[in-house]
Protein backbone atom coordinates (compact mmCIF):
# COMPACT_ATOMS: atom_id res chain seq x y z
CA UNK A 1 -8.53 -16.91 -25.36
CA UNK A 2 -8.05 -14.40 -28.44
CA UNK A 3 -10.74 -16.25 -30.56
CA UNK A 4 -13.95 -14.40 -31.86
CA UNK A 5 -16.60 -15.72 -29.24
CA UNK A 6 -13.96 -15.39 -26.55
CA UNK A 7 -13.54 -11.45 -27.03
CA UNK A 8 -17.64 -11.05 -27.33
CA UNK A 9 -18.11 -12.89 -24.01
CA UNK A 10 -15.41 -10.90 -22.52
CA UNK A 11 -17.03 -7.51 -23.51
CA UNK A 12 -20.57 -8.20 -23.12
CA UNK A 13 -21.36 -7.06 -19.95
CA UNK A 14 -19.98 -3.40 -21.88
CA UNK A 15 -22.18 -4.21 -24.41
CA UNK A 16 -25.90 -2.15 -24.69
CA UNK A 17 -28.98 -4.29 -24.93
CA UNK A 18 -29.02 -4.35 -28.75
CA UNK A 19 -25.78 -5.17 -29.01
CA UNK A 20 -26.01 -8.30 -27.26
CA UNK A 21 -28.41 -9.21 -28.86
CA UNK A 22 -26.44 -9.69 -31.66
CA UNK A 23 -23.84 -11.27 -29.70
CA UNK A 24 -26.16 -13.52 -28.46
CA UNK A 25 -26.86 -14.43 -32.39
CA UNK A 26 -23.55 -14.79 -33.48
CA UNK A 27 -22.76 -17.30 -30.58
CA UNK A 28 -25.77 -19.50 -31.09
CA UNK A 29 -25.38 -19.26 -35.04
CA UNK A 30 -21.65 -19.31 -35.78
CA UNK A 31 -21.42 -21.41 -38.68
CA UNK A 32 -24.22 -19.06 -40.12
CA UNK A 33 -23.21 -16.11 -39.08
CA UNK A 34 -19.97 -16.08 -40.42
CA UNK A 35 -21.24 -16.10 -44.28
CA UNK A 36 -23.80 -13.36 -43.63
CA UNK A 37 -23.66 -9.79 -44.66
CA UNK A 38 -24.16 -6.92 -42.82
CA UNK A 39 -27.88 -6.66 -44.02
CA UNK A 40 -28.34 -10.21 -43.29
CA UNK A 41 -26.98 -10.52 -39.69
CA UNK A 42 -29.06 -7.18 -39.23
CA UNK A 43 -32.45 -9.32 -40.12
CA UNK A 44 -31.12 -12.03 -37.96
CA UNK A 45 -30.52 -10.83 -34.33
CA UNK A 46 -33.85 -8.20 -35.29
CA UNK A 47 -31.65 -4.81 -34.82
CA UNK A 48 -30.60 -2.12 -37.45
CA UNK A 49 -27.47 -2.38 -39.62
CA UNK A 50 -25.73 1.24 -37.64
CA UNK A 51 -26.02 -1.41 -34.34
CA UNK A 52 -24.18 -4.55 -35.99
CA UNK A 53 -21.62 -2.14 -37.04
CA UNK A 54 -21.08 -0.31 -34.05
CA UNK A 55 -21.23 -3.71 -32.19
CA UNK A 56 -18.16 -5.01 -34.19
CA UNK A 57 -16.60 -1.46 -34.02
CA UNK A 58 -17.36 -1.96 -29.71
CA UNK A 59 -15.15 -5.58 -29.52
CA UNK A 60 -12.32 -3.51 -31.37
CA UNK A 61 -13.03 -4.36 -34.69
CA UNK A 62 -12.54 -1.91 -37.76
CA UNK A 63 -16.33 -3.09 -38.57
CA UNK A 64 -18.46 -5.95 -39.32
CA UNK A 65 -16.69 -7.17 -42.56
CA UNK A 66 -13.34 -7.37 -40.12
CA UNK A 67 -15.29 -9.20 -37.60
CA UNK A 68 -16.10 -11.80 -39.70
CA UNK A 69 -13.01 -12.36 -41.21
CA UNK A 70 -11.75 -12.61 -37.73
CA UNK A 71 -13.81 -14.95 -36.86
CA UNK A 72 -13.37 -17.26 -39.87
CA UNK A 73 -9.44 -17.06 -39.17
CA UNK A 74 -10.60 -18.13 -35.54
CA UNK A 75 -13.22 -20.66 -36.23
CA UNK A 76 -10.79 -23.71 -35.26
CA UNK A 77 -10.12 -21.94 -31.83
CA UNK A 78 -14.10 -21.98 -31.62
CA UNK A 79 -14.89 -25.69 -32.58
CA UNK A 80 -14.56 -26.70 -28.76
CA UNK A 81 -16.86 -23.59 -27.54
CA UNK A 82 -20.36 -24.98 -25.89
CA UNK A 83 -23.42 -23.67 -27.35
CA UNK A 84 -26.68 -24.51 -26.12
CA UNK A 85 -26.72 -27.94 -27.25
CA UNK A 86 -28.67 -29.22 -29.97
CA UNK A 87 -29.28 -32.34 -32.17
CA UNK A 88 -26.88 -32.28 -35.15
CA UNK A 89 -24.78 -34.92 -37.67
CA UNK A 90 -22.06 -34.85 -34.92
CA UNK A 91 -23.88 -37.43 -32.57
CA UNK A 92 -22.97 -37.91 -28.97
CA UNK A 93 -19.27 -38.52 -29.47
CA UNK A 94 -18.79 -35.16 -31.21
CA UNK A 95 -21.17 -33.69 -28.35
CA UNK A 96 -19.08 -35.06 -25.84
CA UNK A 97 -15.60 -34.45 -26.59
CA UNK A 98 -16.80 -31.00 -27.37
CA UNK A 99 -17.81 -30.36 -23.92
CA UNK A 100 -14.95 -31.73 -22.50
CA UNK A 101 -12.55 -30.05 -24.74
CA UNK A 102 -14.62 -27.12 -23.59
CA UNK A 103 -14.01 -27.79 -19.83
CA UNK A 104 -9.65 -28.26 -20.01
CA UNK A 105 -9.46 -25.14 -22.06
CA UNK A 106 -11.68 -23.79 -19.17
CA UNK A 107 -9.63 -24.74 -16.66
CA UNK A 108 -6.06 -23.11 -18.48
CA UNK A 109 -7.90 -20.02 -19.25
CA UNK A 110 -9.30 -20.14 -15.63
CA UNK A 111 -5.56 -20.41 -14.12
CA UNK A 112 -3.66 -17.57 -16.28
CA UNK A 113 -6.67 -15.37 -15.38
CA UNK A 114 -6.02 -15.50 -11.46
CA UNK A 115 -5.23 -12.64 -10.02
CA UNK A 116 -2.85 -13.69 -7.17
CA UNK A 117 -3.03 -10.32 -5.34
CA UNK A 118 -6.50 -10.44 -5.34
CA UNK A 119 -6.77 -13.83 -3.99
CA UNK A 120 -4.30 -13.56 -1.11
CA UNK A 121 -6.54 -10.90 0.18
CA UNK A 122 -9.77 -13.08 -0.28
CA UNK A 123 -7.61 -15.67 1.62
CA UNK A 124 -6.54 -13.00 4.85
CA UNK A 125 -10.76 -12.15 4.93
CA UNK A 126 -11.64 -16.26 4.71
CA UNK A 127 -8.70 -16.57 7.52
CA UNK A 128 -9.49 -14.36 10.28
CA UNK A 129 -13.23 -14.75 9.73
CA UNK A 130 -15.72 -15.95 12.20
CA UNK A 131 -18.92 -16.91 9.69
CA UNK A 132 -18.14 -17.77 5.63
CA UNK A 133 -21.40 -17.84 3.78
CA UNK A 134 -21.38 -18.94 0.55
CA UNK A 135 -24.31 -17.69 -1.59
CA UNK A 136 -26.04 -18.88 -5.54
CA UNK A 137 -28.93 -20.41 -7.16
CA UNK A 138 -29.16 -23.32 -8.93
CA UNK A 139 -25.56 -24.63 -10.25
CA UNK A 140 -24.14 -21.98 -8.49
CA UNK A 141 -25.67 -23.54 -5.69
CA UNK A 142 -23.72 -26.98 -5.74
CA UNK A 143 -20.61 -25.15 -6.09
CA UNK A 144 -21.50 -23.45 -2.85
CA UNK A 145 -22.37 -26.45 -1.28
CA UNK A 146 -19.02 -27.99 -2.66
CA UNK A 147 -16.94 -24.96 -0.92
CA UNK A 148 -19.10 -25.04 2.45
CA UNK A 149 -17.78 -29.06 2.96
CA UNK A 150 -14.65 -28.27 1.99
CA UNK A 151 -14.03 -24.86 4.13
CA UNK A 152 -16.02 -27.07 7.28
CA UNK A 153 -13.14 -29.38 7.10
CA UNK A 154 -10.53 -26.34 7.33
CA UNK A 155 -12.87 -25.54 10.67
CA UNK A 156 -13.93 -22.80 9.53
CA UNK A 157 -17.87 -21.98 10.58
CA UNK A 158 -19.11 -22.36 6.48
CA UNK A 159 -22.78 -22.04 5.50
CA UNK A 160 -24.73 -22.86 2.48
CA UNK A 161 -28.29 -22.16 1.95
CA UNK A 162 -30.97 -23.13 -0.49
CA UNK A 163 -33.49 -21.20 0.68
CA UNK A 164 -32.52 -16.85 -0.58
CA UNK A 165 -34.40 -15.76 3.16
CA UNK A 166 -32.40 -17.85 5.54
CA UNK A 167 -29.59 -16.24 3.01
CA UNK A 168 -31.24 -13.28 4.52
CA UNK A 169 -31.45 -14.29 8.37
CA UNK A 170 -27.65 -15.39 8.91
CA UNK A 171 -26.60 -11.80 7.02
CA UNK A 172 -28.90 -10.11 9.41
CA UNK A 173 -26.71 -10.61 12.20
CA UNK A 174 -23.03 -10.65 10.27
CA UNK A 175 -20.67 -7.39 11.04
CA UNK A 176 -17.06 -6.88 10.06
CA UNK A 177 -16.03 -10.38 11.15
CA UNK A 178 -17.93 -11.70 8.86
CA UNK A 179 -17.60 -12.76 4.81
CA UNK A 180 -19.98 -13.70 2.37
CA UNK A 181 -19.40 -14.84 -1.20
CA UNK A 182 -21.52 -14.71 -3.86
CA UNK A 183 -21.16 -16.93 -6.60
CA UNK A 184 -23.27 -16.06 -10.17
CA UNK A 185 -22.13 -16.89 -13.41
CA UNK A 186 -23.81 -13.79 -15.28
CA UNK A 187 -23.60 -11.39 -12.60
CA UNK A 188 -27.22 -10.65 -12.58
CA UNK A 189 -29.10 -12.86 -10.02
CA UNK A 190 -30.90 -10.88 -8.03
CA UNK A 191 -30.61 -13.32 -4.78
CA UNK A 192 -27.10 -13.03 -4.77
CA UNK A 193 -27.17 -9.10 -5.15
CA UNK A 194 -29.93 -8.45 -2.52
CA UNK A 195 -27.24 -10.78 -0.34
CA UNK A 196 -23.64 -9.21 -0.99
CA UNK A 197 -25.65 -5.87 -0.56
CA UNK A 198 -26.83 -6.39 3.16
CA UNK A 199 -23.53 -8.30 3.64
CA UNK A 200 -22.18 -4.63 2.99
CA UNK A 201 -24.51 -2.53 4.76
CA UNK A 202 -23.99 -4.41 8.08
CA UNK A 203 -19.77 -4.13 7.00
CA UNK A 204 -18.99 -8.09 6.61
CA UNK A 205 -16.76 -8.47 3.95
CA UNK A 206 -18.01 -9.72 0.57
CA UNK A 207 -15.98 -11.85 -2.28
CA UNK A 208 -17.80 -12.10 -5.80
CA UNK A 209 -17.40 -15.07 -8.24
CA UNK A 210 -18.56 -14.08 -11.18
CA UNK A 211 -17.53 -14.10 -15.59
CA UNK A 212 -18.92 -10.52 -15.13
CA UNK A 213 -17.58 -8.38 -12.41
CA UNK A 214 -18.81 -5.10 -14.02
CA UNK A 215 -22.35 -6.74 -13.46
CA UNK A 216 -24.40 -5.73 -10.03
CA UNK A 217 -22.33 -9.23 -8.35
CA UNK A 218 -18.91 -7.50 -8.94
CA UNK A 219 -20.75 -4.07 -8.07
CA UNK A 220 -21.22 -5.09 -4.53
CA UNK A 221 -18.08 -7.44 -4.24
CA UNK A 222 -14.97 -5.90 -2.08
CA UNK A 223 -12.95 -8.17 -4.08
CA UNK A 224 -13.49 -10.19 -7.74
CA UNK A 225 -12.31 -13.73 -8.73
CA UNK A 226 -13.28 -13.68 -12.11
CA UNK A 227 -14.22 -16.96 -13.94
CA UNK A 228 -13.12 -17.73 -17.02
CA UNK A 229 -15.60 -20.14 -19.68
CA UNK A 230 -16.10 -20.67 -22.94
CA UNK A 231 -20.08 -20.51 -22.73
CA UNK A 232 -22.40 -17.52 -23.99
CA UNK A 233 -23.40 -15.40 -20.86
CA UNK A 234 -27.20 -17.10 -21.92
CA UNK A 235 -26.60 -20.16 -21.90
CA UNK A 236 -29.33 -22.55 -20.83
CA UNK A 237 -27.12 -26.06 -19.37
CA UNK A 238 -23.82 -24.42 -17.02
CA UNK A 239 -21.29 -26.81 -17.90
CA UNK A 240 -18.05 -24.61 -18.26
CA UNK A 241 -18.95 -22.07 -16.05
CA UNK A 242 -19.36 -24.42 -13.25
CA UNK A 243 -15.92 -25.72 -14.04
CA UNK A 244 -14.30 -22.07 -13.65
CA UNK A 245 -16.28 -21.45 -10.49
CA UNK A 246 -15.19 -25.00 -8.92
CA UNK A 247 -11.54 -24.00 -10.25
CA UNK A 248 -11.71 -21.15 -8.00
CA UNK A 249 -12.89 -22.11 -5.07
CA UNK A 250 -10.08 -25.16 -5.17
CA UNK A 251 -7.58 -21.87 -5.65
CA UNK A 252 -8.99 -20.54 -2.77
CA UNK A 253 -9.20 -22.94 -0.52
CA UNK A 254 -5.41 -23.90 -1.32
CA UNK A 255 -4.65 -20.14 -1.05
CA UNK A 256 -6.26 -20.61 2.88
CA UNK A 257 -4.29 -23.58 3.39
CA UNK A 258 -1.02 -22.24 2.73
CA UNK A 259 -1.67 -18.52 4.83
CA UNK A 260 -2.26 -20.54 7.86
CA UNK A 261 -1.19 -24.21 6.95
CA UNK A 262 -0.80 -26.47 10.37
CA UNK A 263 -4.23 -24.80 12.07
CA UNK A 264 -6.24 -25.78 8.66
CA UNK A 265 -4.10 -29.25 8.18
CA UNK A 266 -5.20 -30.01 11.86
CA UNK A 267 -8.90 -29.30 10.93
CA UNK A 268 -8.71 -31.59 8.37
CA UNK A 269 -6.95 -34.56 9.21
CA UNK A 270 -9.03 -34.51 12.37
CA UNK A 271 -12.20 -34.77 9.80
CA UNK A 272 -10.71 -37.53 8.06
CA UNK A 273 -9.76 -39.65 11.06
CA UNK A 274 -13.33 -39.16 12.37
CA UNK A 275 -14.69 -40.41 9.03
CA UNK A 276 -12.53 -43.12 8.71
CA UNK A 277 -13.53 -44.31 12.26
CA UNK A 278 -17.47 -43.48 11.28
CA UNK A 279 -16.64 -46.11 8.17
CA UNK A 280 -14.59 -48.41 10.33
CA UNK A 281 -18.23 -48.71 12.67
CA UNK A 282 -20.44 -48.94 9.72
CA UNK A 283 -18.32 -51.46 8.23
CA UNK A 284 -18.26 -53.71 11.98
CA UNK A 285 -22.15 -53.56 12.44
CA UNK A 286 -22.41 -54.82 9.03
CA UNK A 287 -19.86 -57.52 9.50
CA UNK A 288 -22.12 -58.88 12.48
């Protein structure tokens, strides 16, 4: 992902609070931004001309003027990148394969990104433990809900909450057997902090999935499996985000397979007997 958009995302948890807010312009206004002077883009994100240039000269660009020319070189690259989405000529067929173009280059940029090291060890922790909590809010949420089933039919003792205190309860009692993982897109929400953070002070082991790991998520994180996606760090509907995060937790959960395969085979061909026989019931009381 060398295009424009995908080097401001990348850097923008370096950035200062000015300067993203001009990131945050030039990702929601791209096909105005790129004709706009200095002076103009200055006006536009509502920050002086010395912070556009210094924001360009922060992503590694010799100034703005370079920036832009980069990202007019790059605009092809940025054609499948989701914006907030918005009513425009394209109509929902240009909406749609946008988005889904979005979500495969999600997915490749996802894979190079994985740091196999990093993940064998997050593997070892998710082995050996005796609790795995997963931990987010809203979209994050389903994704932790999605890794909970899927690590329950491993056998491992997984736990997803919706409610941030009972978060708070299980934590309460984890120690060094423990792991908790804390899944946030932006790296920011609070719940998932105040969680990874006891998770440390009582010394269970904590995993952060996040796009930002220099963010307070990474912060408190013993280890970081970055996501990858081609969204702006403010964007209102998760689409590719929740792609990268699902895409990890599927490398994961292989990467737990493989360090101890016949135990976590067992586990789940033993769920998928028992379902088959729950169906096989269902499908005999209905038959009478």
């Amino acid at each position: 992902m060398n295009d424009c958009i995908s080097i401001v995302t990348s850097h923008y948890d370096t950035l200062t609070p000015s300067e993203r807010r001009v990131a945050d312009f030039m990702i929601g206004h791209l096909s105005e931004a790129i004709s706009m002077n200095v002076n103009e883009c200055s006006l536009a994100s509502g920050v002086s001309v010395a912070t556009v240039v210094r924001f360009a000269r922060h992503l590694g660009f010799g100034g703005y003027r370079d920036f832009c020319i980069r990202m007019a070189q790059s605009m092809n690259a940025q054609v499948d990148y989701v914006m907030d989405i918005k009513k425009d000529e394209g109509g929902i067929e240009r909406r749609i394969t946008d988005v889904l173009l979005a979500c495969s280059e999600t997915m490749r940029s996802t894979l190079e990104s994985i740091d196999y090291a990093e993940l064998q060890k997050a593997a070892e922790l998710i082995k050996n433990c005796r609790n795995l909590l997963f931990v987010g809010l809203g979209t994050s949420n389903i994704v932790c809900q999605d890794a909970m089933l899927r690590f329950l039919r491993a056998g491992k003792q997984a736990a997803c909450y919706a409610d941030p205190h009972a978060n708070t309860v299980a934590i309460t009692h984890y120690d060094s057997r423990d792991v908790v993982v804390g899944i946030s897109h932006s790296g920011i929400t609070q719940e998932v902090i105040q969680s990874l953070t006891l998770a440390k002070r009582n010394g269970a082991h904590t995993i952060g999935i996040t796009t930002y790991p220099a963010q307070p998520v990474g912060q408190a994180s013993d280890i970081i499996l970055p996501t990858m996606t081609r969204e702006s760090p403010m964007h209102k509907v998760a689409i590719t985000s929740r792609t990268s995060q699902l895409a990890i937790i599927d490398a994961l959960f292989i990467a737990v397979l493989m360090n101890d395969y016949d135990n976590t085979m067992t586990g789940v061909l033993e769920v998928s007997d028992n379902i088959r026989r729950q169906n096989y019931s269902f499908e005999e009381v209905n038959a009478k």
